[in-house]
PDB file of N, CA and C in Angstrom:
ATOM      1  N   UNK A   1      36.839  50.464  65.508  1.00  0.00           N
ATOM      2  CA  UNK A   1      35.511  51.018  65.433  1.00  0.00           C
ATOM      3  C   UNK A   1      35.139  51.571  66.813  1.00  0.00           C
ATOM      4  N   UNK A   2      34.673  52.826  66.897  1.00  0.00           N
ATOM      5  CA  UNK A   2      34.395  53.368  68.007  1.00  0.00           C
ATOM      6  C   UNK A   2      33.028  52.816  68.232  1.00  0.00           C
ATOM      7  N   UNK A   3      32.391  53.089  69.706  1.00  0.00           N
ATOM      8  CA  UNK A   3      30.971  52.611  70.270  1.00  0.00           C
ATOM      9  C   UNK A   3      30.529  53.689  70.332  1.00  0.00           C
ATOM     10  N   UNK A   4      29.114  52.900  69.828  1.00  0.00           N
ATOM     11  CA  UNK A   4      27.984  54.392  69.422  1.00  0.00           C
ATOM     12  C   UNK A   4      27.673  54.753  70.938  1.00  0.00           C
ATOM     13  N   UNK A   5      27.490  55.771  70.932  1.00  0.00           N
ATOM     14  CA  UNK A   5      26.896  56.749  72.079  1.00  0.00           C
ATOM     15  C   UNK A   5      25.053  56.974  71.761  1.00  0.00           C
ATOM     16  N   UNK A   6      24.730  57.355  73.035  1.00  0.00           N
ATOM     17  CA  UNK A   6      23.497  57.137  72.913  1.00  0.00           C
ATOM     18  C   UNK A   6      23.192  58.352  74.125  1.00  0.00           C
ATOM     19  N   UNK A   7      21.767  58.924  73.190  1.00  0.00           N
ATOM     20  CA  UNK A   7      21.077  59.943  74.296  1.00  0.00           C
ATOM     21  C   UNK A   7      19.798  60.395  74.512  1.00  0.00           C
ATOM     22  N   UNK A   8      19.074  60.626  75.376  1.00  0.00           N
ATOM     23  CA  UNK A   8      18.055  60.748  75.375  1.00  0.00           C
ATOM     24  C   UNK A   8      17.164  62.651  76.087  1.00  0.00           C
ATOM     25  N   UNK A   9      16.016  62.438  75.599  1.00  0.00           N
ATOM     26  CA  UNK A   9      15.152  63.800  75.478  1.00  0.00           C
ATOM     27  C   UNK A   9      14.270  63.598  76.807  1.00  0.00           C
ATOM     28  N   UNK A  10      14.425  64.325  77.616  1.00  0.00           N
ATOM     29  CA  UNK A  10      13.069  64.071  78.344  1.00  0.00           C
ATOM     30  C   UNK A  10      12.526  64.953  78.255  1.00  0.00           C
ATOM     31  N   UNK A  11      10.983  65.385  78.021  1.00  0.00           N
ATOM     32  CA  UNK A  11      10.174  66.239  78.205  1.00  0.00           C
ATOM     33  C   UNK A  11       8.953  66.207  79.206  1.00  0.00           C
ATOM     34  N   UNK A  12       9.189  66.744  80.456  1.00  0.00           N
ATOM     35  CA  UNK A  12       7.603  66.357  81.986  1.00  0.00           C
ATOM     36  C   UNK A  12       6.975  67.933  81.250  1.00  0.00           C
ATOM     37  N   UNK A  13       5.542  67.320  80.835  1.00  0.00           N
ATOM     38  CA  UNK A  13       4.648  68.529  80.853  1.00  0.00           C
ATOM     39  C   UNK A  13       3.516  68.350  81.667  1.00  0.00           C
ATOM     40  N   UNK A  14       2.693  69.037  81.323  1.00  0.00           N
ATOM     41  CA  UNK A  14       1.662  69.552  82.817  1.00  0.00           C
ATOM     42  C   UNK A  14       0.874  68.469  83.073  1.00  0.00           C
ATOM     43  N   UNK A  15       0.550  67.451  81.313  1.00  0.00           N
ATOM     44  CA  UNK A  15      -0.123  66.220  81.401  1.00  0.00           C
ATOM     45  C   UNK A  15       0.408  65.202  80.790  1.00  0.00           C
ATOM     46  N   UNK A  16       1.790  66.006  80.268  1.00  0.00           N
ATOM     47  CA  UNK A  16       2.212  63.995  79.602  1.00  0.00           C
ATOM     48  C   UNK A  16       3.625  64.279  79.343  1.00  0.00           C
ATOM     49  N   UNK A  17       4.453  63.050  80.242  1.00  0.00           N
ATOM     50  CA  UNK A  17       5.838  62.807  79.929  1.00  0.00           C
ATOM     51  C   UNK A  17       6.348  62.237  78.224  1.00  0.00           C
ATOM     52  N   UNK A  18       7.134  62.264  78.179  1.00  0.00           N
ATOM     53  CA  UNK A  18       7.453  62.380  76.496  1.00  0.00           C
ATOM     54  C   UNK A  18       8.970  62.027  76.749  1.00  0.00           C
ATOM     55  N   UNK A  19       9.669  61.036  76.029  1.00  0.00           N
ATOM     56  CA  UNK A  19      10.788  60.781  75.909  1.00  0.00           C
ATOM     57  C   UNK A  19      11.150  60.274  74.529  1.00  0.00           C
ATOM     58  N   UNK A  20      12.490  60.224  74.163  1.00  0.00           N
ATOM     59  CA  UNK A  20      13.065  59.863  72.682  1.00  0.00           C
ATOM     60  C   UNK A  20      14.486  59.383  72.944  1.00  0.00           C
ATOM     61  N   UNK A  21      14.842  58.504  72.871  1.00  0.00           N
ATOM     62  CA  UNK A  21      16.079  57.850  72.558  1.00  0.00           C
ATOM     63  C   UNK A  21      16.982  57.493  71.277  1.00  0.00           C
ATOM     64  N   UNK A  22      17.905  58.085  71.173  1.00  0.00           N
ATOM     65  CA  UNK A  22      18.943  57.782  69.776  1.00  0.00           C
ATOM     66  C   UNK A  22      20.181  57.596  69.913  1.00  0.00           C
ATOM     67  N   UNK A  23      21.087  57.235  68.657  1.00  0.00           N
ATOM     68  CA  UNK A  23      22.295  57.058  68.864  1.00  0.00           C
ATOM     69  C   UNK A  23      22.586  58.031  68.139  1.00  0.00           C
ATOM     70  N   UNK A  24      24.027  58.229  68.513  1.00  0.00           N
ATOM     71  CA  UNK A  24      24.872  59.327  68.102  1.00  0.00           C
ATOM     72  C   UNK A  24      25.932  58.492  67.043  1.00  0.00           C
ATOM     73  N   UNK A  25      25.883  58.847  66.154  1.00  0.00           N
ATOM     74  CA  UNK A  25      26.943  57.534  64.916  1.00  0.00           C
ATOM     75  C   UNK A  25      28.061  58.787  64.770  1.00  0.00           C
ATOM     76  N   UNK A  26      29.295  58.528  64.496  1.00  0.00           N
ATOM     77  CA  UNK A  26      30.399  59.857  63.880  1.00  0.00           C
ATOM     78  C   UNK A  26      29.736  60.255  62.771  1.00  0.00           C
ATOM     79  N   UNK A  27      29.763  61.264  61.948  1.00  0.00           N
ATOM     80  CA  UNK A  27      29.523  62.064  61.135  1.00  0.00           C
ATOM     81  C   UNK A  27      28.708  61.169  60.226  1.00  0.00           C
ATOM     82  N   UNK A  28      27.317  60.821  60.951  1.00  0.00           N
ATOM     83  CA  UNK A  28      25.941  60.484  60.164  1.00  0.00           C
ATOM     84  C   UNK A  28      24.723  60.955  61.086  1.00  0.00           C
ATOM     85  N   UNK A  29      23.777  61.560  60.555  1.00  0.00           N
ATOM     86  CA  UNK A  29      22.738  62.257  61.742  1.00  0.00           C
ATOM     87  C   UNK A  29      22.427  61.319  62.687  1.00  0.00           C
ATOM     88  N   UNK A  30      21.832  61.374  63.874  1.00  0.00           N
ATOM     89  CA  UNK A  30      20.993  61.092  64.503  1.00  0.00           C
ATOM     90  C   UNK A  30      20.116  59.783  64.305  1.00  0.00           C
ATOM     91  N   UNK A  31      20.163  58.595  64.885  1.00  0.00           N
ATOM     92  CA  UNK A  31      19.413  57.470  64.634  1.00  0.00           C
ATOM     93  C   UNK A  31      18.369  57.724  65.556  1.00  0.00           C
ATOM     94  N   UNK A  32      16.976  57.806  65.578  1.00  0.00           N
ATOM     95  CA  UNK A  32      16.155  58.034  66.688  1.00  0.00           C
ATOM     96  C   UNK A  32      16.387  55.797  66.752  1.00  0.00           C
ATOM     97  N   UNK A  33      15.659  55.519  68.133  1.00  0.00           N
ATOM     98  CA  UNK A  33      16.255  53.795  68.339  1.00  0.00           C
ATOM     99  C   UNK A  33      14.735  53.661  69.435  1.00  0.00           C
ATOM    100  N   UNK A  34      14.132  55.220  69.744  1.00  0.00           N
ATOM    101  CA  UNK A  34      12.765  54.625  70.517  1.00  0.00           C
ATOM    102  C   UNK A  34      12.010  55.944  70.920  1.00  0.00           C
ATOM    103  N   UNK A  35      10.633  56.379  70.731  1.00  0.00           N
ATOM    104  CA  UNK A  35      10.613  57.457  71.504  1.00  0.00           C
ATOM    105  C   UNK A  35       9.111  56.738  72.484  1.00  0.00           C
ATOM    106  N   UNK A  36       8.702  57.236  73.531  1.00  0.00           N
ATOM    107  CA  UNK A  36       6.957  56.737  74.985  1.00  0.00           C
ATOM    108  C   UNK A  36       6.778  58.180  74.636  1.00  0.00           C
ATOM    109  N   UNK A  37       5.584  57.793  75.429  1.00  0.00           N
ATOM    110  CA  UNK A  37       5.231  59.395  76.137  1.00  0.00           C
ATOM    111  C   UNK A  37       4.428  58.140  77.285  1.00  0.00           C
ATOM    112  N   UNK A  38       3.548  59.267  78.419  1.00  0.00           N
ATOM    113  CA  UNK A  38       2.592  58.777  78.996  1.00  0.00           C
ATOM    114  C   UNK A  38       1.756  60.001  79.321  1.00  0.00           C
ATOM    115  N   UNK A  39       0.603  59.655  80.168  1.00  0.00           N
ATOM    116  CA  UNK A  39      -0.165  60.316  81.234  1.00  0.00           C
ATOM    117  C   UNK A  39       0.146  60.785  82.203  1.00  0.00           C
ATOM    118  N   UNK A  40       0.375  61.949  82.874  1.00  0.00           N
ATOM    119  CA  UNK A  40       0.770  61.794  84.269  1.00  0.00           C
ATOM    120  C   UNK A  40      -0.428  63.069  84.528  1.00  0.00           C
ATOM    121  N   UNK A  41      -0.541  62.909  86.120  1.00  0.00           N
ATOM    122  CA  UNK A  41      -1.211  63.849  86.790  1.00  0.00           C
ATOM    123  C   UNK A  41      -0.739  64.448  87.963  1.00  0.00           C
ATOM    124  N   UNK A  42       1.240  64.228  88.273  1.00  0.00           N
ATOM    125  CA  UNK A  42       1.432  64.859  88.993  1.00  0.00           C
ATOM    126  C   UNK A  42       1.881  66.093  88.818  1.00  0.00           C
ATOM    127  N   UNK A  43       2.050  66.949  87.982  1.00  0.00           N
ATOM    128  CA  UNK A  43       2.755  68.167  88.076  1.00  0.00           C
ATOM    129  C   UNK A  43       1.447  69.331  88.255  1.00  0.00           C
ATOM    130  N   UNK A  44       1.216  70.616  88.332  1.00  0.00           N
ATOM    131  CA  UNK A  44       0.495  71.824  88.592  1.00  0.00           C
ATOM    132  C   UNK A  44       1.409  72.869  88.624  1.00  0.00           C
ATOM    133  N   UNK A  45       1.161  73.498  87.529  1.00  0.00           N
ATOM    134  CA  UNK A  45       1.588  74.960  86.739  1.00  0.00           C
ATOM    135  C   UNK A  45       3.174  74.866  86.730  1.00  0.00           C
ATOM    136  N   UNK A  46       3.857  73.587  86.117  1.00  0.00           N
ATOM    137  CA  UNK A  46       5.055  73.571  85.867  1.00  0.00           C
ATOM    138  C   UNK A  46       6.255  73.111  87.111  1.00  0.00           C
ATOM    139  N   UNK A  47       5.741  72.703  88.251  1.00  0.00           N
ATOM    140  CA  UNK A  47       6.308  72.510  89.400  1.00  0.00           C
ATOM    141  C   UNK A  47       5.212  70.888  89.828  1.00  0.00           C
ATOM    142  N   UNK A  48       6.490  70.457  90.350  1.00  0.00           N
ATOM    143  CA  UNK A  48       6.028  69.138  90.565  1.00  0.00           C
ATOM    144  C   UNK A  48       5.342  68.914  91.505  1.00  0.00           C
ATOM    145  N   UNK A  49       4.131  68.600  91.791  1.00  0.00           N
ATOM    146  CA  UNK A  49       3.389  68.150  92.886  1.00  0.00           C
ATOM    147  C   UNK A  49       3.461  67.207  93.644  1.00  0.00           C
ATOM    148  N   UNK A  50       3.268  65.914  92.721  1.00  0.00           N
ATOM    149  CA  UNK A  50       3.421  64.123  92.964  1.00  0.00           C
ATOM    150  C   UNK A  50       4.647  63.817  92.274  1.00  0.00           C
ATOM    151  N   UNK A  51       5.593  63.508  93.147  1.00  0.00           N
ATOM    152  CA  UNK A  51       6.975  63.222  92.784  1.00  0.00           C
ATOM    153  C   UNK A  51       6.845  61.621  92.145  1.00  0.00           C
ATOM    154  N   UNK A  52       6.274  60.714  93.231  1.00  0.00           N
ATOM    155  CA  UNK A  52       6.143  59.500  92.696  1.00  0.00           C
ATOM    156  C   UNK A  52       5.099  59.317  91.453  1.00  0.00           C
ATOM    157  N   UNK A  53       4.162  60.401  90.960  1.00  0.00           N
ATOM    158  CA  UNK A  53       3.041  59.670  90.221  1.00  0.00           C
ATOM    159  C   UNK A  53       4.133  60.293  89.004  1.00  0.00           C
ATOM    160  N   UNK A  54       4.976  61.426  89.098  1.00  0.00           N
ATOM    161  CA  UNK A  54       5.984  61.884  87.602  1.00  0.00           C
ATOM    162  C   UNK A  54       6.801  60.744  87.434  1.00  0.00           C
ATOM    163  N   UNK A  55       7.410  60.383  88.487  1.00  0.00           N
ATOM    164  CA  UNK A  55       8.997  59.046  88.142  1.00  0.00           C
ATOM    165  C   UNK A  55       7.979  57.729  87.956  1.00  0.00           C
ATOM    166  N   UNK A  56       6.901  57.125  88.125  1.00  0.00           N
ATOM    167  CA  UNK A  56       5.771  56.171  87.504  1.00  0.00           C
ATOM    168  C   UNK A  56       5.756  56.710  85.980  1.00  0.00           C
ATOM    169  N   UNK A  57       5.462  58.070  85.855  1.00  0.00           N
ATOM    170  CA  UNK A  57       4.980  58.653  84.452  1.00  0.00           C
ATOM    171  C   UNK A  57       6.621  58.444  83.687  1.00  0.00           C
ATOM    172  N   UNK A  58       8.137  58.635  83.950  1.00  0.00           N
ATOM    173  CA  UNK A  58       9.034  58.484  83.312  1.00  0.00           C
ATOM    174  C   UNK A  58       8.735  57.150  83.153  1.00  0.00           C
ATOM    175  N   UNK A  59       9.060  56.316  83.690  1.00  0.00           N
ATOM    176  CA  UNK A  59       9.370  54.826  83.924  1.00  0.00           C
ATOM    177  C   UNK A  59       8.278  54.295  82.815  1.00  0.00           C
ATOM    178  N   UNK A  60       7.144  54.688  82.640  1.00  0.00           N
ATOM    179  CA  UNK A  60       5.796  54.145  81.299  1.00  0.00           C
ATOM    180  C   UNK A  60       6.708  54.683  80.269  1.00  0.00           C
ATOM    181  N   UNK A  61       6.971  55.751  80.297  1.00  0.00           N
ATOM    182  CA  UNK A  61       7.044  56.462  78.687  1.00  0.00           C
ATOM    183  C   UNK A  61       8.627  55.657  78.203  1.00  0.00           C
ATOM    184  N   UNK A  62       9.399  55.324  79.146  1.00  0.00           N
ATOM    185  CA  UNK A  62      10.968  54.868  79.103  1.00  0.00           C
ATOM    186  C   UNK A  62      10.681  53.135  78.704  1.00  0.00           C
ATOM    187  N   UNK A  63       9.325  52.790  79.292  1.00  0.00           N
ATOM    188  CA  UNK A  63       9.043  51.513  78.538  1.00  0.00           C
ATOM    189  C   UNK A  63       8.165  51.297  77.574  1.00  0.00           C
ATOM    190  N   UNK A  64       7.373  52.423  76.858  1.00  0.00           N
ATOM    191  CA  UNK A  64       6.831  52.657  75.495  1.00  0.00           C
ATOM    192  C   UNK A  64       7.979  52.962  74.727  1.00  0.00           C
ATOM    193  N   UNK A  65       9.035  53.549  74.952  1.00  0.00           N
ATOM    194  CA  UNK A  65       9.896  54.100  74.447  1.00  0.00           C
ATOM    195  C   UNK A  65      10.482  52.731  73.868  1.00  0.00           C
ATOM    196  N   UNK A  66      11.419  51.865  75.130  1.00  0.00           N
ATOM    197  CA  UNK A  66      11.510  50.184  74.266  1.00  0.00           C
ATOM    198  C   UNK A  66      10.959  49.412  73.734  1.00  0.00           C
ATOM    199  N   UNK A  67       9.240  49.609  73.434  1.00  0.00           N
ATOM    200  CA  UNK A  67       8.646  49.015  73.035  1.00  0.00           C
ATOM    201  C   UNK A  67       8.466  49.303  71.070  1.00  0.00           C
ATOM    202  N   UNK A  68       8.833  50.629  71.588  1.00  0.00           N
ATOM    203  CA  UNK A  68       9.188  50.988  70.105  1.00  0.00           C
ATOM    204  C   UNK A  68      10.443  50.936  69.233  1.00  0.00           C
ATOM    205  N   UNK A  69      11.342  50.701  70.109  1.00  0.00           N
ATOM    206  CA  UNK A  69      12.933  50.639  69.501  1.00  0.00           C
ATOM    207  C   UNK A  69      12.535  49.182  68.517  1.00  0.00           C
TER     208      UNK A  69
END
């Protein structure tokens, strides 16, 4: 038996990080296994402003994300 593979979506928008996690099974679709989002207020017009307040904003949505798996 092969080991499932696993991958994830990130999406940083202007006000809210967004992530989704799934496994990849051989020839069966897509298991989604967790998706966060959060708040953030560091980015302005698509370019990152606050480096630390975006990687705070991954790190919430990456643990809403397990909270939902």
């Amino acid at each position: 038996m092969s080991r499932p593979s696993y991958l994830a979506g990130l999406d940083i928008g202007s006000s809210t990080i967004r992530v989704v996690v799934v496994e990849d099974r051989a020839r069966v679709p897509l298991v989604v296994l967790g998706a966060g989002h959060a708040e953030v207020d560091g980015m302005r017009r698509g370019v990152v402003a606050n480096p630390e307040e975006v990687a705070i904003g991954i790190q919430q949505a990456l643990k809403d994300a397990k909270k939902s798996a």
